[in-house]
Structure formats: C-alpha cells, structure tokens
PDB file of N, CA and C in Angstrom:
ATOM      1  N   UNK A   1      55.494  48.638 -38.807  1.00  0.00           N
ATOM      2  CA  UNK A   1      55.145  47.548 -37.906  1.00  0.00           C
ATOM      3  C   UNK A   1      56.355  47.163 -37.078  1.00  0.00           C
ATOM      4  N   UNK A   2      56.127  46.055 -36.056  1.00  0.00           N
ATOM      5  CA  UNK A   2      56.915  45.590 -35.234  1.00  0.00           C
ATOM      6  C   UNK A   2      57.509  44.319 -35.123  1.00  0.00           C
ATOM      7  N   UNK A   3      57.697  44.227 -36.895  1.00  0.00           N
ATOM      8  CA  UNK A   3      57.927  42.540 -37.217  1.00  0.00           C
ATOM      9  C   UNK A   3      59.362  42.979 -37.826  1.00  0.00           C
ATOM     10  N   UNK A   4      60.427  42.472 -37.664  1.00  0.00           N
ATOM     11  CA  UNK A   4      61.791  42.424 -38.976  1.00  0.00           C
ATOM     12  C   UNK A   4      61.742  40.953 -39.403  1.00  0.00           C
ATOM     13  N   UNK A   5      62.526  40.436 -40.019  1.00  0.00           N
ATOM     14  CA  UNK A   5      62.785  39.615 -40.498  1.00  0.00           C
ATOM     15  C   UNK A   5      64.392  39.481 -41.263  1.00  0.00           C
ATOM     16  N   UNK A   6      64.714  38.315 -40.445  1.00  0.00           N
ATOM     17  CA  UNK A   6      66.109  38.046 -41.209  1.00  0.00           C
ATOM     18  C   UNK A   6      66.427  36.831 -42.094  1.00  0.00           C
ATOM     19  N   UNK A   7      66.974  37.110 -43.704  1.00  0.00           N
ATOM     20  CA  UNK A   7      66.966  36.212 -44.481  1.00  0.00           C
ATOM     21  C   UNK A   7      67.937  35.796 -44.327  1.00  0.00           C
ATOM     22  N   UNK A   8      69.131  35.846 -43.840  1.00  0.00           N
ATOM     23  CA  UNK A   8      70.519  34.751 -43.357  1.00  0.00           C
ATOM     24  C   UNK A   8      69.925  33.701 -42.917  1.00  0.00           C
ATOM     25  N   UNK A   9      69.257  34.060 -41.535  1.00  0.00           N
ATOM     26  CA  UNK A   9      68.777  32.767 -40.608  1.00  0.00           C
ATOM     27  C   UNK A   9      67.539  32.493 -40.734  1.00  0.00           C
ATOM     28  N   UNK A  10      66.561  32.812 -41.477  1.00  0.00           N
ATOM     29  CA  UNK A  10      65.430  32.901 -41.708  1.00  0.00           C
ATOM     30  C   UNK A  10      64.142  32.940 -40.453  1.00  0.00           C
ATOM     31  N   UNK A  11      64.872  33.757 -39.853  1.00  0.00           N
ATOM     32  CA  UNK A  11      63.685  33.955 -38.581  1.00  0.00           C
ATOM     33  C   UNK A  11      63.219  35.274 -38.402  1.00  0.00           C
ATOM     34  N   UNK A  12      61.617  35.298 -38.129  1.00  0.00           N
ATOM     35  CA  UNK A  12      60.992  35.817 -37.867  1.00  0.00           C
ATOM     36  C   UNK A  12      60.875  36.715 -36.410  1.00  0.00           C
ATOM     37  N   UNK A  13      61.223  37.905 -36.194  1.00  0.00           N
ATOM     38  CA  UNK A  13      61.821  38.772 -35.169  1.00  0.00           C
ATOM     39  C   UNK A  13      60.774  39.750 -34.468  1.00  0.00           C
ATOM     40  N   UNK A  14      60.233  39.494 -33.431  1.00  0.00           N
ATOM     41  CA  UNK A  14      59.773  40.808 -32.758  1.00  0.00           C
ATOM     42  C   UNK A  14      59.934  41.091 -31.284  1.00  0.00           C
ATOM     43  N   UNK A  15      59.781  42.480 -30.957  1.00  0.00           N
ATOM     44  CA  UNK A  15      59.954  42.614 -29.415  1.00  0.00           C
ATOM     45  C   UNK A  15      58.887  42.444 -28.543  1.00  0.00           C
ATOM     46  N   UNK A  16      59.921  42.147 -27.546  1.00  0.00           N
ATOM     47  CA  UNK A  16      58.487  41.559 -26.407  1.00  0.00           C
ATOM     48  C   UNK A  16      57.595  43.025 -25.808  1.00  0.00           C
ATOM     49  N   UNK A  17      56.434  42.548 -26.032  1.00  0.00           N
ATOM     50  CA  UNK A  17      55.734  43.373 -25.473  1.00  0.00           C
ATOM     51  C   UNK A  17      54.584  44.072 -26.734  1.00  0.00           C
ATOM     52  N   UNK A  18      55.294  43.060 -27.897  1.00  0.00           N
ATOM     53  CA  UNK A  18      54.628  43.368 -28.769  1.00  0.00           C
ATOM     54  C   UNK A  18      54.369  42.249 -29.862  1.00  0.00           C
ATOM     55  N   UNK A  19      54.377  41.664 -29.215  1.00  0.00           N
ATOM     56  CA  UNK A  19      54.055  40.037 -29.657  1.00  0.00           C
ATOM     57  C   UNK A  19      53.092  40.187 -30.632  1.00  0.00           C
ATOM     58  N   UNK A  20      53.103  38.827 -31.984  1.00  0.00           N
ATOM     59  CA  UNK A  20      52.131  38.632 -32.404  1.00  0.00           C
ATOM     60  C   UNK A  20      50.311  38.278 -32.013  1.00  0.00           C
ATOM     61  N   UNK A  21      49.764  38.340 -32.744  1.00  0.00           N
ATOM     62  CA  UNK A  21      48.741  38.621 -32.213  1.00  0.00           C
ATOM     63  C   UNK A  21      48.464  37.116 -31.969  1.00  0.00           C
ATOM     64  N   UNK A  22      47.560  36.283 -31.745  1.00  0.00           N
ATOM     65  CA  UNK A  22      47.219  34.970 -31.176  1.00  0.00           C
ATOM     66  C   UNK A  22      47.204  33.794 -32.207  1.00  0.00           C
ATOM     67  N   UNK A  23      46.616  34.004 -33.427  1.00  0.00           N
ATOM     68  CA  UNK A  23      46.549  32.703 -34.216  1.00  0.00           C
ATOM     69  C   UNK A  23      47.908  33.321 -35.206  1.00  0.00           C
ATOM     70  N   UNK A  24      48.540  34.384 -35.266  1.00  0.00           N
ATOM     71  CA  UNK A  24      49.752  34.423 -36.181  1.00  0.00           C
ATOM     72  C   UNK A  24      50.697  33.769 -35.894  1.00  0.00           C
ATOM     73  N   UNK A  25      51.194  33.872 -34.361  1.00  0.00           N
ATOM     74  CA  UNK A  25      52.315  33.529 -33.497  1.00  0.00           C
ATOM     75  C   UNK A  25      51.733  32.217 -34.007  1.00  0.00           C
ATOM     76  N   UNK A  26      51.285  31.759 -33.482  1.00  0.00           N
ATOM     77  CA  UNK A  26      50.509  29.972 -33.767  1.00  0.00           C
ATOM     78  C   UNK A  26      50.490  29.682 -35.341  1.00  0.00           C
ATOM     79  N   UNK A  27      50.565  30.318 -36.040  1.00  0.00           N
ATOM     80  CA  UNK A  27      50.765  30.010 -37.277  1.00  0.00           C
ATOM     81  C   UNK A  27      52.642  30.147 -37.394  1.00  0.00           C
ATOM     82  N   UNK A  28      53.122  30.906 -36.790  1.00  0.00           N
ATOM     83  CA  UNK A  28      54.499  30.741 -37.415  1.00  0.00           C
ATOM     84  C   UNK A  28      54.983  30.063 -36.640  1.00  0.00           C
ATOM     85  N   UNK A  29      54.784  29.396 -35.363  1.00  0.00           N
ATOM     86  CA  UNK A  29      54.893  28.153 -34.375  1.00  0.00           C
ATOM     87  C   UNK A  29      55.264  26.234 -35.564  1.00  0.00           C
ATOM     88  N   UNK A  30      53.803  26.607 -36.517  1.00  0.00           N
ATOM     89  CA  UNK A  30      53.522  25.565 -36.506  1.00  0.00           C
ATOM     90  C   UNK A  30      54.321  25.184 -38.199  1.00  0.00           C
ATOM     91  N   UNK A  31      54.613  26.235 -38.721  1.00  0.00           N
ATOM     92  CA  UNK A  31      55.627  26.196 -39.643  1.00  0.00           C
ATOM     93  C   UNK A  31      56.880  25.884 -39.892  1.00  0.00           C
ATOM     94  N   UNK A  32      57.553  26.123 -38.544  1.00  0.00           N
ATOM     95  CA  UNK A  32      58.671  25.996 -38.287  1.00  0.00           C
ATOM     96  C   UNK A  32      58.728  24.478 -37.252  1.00  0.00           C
ATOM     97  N   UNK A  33      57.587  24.141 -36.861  1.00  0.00           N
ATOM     98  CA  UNK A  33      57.620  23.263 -35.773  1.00  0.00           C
ATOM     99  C   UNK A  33      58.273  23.887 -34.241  1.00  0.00           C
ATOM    100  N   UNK A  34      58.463  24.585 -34.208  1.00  0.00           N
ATOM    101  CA  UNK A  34      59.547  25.160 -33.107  1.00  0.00           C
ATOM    102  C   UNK A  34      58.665  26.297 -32.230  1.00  0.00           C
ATOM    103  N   UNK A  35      58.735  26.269 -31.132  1.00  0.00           N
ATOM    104  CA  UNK A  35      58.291  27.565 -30.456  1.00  0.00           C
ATOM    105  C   UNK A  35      59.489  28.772 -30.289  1.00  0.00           C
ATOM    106  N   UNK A  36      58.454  30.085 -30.169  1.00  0.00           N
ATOM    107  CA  UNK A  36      59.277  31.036 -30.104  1.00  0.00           C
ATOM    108  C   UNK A  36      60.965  31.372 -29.426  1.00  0.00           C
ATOM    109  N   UNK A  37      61.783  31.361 -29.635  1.00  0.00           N
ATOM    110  CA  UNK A  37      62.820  31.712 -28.392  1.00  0.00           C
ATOM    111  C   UNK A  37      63.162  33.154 -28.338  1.00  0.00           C
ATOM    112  N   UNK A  38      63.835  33.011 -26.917  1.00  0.00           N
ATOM    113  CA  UNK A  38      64.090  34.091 -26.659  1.00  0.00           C
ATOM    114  C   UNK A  38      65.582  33.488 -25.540  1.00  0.00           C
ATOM    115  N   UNK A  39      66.296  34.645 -26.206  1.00  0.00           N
ATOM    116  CA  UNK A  39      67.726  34.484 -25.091  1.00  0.00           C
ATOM    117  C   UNK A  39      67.308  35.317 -23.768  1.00  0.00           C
ATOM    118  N   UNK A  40      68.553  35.051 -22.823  1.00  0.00           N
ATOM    119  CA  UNK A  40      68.119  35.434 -21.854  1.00  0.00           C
ATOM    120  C   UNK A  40      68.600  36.744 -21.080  1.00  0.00           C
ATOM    121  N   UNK A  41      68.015  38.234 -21.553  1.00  0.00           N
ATOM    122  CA  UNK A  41      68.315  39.314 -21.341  1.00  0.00           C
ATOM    123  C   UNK A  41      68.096  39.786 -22.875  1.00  0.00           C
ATOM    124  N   UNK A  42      67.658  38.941 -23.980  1.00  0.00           N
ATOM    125  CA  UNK A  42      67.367  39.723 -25.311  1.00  0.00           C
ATOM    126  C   UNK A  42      65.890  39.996 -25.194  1.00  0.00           C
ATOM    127  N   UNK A  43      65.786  41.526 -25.628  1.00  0.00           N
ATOM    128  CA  UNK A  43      64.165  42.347 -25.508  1.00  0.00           C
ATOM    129  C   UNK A  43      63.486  41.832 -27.018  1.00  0.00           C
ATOM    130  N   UNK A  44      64.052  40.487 -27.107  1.00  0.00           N
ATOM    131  CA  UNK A  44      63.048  40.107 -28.460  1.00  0.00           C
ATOM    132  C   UNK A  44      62.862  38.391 -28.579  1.00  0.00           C
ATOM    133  N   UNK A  45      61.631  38.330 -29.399  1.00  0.00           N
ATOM    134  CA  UNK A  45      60.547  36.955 -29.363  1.00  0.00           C
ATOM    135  C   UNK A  45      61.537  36.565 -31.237  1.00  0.00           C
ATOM    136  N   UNK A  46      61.829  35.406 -31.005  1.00  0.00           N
ATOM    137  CA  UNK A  46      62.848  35.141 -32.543  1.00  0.00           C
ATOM    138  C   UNK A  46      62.028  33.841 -32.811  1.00  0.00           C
ATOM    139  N   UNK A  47      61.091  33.814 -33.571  1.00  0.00           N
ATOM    140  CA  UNK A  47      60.529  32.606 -34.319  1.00  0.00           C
ATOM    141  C   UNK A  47      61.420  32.045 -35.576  1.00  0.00           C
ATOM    142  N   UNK A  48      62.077  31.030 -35.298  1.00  0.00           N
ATOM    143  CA  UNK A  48      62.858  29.997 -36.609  1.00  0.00           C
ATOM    144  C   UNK A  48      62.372  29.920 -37.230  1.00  0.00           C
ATOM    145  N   UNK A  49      63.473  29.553 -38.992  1.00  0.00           N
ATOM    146  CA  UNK A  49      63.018  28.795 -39.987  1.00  0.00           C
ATOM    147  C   UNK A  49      61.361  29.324 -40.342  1.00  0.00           C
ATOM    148  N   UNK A  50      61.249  30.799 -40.500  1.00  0.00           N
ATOM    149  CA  UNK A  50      59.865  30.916 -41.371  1.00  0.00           C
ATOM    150  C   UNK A  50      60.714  31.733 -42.756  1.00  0.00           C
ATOM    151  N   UNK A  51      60.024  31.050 -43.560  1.00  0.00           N
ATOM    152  CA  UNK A  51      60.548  31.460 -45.253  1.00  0.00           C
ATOM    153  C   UNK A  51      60.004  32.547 -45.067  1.00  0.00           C
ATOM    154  N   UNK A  52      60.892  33.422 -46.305  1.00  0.00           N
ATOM    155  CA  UNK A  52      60.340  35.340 -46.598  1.00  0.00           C
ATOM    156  C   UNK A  52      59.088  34.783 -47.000  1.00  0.00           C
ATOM    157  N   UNK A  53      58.438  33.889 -47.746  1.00  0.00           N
ATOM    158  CA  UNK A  53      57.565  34.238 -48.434  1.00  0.00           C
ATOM    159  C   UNK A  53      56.472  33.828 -46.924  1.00  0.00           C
ATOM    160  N   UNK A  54      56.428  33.679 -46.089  1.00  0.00           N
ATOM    161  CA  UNK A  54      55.301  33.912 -44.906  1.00  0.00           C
ATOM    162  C   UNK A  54      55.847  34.462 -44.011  1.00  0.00           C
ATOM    163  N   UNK A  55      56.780  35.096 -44.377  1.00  0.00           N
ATOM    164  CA  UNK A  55      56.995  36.616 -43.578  1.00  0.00           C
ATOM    165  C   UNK A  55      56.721  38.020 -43.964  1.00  0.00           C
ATOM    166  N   UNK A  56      56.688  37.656 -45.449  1.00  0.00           N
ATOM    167  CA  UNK A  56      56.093  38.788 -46.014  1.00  0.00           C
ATOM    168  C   UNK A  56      54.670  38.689 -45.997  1.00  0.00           C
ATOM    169  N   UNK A  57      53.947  37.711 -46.279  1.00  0.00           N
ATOM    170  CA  UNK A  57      52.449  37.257 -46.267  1.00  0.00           C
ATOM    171  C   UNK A  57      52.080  37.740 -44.766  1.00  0.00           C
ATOM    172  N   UNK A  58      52.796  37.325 -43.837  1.00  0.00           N
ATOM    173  CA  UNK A  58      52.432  38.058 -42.466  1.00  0.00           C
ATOM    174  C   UNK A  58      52.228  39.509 -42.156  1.00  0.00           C
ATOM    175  N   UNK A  59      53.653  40.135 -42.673  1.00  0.00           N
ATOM    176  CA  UNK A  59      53.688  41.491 -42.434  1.00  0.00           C
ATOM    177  C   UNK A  59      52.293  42.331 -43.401  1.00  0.00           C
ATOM    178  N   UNK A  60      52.131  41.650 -44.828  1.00  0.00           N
ATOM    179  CA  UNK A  60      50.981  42.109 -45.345  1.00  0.00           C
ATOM    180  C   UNK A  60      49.517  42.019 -44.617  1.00  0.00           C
ATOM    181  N   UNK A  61      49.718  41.089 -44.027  1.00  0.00           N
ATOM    182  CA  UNK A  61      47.989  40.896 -42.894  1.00  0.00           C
ATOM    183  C   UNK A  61      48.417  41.583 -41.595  1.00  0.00           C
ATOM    184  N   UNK A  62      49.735  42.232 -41.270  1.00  0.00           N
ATOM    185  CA  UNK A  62      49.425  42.545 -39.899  1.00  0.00           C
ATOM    186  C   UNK A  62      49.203  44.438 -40.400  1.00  0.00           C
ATOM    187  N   UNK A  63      49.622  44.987 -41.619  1.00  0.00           N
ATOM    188  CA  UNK A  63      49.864  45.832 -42.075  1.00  0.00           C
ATOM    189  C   UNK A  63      48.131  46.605 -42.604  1.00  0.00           C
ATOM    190  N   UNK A  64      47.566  45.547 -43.238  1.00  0.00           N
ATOM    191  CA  UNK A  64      46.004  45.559 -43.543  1.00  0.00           C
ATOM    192  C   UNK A  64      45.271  46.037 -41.928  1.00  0.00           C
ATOM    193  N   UNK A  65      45.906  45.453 -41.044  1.00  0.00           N
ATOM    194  CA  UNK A  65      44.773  45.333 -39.708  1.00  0.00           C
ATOM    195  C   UNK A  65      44.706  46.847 -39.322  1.00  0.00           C
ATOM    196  N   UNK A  66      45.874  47.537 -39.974  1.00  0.00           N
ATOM    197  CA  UNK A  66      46.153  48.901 -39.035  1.00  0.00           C
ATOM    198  C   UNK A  66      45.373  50.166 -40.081  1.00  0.00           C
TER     199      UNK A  66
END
C-alpha cells in the first residue's frame, strides 16, 4: 500500500495523488483534530498525531479493499 507511518512523530504519511480514500482521510482528520499538511514542494499528504494502533487498523482496511 501507499500509507507509511512514523512512530517518532506519530503521523500518518501518504503521497499526493494517492490520497486516502474519503471517509478514512476524515476519520484520521478527526482524531487528531488537525487537517492534513503538506509542506510546500513535499510530494506527500502528513496527517498528525494518529496512534500506531489506527494506523495499523487503517492499513488493515485499506489492505482488505485490494
């Protein structure tokens, strides 16, 4: 898949163009309280503050879809 995840900073990582799908992104939106960022010239969507344990729960439902 097209998700990483980093446990230092605990954010949730993907590249643009391959965005989560519609109610996931919105689910890890609303976890963190925070919308996605993105720097400016970085080819990636960095969702904050989502714990491994609903990053792994994610990657398991985006992993099922395929």
């Amino acid at each position: 898949t097209l998700v990483g995840y980093n446990s230092e900073t605990e954010s949730l990582v993907v590249p643009l163009g391959a965005e989560l799908p519609g109610l996931y992104g919105r689910a890890m939106s609303l976890m963190s309280g925070q919308l996605p960022l993105r720097a400016q010239g970085d080819p990636f969507l960095v969702y904050p503050m989502v714990s491994a344990e609903a990053a792994e729960r994610l990657y398991g439902l985006l992993v099922e879809r395929t």
